[in-house]
Protein backbone atom coordinates (compact mmCIF):
# COMPACT_ATOMS: atom_id res chain seq x y z
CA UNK A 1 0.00 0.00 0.00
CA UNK A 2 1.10 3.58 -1.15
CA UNK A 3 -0.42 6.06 1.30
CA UNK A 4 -4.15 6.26 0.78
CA UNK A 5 -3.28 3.67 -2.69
CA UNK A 6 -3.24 -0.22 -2.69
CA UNK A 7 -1.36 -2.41 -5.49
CA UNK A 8 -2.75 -4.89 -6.63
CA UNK A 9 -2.52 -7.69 -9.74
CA UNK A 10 -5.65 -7.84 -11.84
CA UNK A 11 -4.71 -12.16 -10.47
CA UNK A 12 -4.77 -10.64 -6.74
CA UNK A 13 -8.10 -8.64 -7.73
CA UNK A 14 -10.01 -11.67 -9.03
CA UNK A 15 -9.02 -14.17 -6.39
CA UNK A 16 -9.52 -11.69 -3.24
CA UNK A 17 -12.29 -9.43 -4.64
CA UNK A 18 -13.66 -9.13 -1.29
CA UNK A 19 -10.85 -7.94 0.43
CA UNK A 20 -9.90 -5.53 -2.00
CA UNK A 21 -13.88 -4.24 -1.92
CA UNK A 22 -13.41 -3.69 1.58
CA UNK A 23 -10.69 -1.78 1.01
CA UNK A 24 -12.35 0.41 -1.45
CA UNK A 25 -14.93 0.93 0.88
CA UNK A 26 -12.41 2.20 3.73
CA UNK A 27 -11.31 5.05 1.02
CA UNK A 28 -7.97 3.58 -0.25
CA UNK A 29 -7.85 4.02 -4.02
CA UNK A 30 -6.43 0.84 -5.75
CA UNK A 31 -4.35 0.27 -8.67
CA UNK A 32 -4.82 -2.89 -10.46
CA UNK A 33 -1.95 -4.21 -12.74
CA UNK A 34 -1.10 -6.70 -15.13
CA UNK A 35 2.35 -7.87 -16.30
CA UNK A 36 3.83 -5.20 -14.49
CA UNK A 37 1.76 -2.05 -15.97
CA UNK A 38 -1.06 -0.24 -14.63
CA UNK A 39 -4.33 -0.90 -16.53
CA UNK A 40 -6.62 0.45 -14.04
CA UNK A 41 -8.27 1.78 -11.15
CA UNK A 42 -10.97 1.65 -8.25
CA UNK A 43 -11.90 5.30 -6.54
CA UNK A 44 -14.12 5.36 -3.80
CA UNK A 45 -17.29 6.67 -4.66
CA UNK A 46 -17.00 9.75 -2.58
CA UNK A 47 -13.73 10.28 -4.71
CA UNK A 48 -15.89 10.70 -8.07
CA UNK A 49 -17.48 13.73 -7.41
CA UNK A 50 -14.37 15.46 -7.04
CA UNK A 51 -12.90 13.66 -10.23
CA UNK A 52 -15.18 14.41 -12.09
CA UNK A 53 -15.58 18.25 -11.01
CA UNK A 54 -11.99 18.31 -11.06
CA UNK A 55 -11.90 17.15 -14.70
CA UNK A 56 -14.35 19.77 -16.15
CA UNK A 57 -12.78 22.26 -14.43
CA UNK A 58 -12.70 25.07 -17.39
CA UNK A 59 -14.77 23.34 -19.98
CA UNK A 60 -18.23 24.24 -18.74
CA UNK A 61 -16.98 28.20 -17.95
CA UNK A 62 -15.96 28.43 -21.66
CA UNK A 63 -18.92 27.27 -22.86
CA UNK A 64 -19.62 30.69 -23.94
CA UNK A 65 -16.54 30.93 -26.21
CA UNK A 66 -17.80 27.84 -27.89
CA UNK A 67 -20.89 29.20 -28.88
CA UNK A 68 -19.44 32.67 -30.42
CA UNK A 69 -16.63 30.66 -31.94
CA UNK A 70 -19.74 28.22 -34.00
CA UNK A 71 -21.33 31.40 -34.70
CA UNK A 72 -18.44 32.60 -36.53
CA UNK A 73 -18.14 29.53 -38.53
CA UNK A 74 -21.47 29.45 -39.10
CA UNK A 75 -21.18 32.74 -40.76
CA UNK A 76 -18.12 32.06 -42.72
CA UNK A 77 -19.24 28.59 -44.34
CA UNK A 78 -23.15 29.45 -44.66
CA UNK A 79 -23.27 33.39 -44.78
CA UNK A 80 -25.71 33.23 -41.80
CA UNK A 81 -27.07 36.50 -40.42
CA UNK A 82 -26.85 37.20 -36.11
């Protein structure tokens, strides 16, 4: 275990599911790997919200930019009025 992060093999993960769900459930994030690379990973749920948030962080406060810049294209390809 890495700080709040557990290691395991996507073998470990199949053959102790239960374990490792319990884990989850205490908040540790887990890492699954196979032959030695990372291929995936278990959040808790709690941690989703703030992934998610986290990850659209920007996109949804330029969604005014996006509109002007399709009205602009708009215009150029289709000569459309405002």
């Amino acid at each position: 275990m890495i700080g709040n992060t557990a290691v395991a093999t996507a073998t470990e993960m199949q053959n102790n599911f239960g374990r490792y769900l319990a884990i989850l459930q205490e908040g540790t994030e887990i890492i699954v790997t196979k032959n030695g690379r990372e291929v995936g990973r278990f959040i808790p749920r709690e941690a989703t919200v703030s992934y998610l948030t986290d990850s659209l962080t920007g996109i949804l406060s330029g969604d005014t930019e996006i509109k002007e810049a399709r009205k602009e294209r708009m215009k150029e390809r289709y000569a459309v009025a405002d």
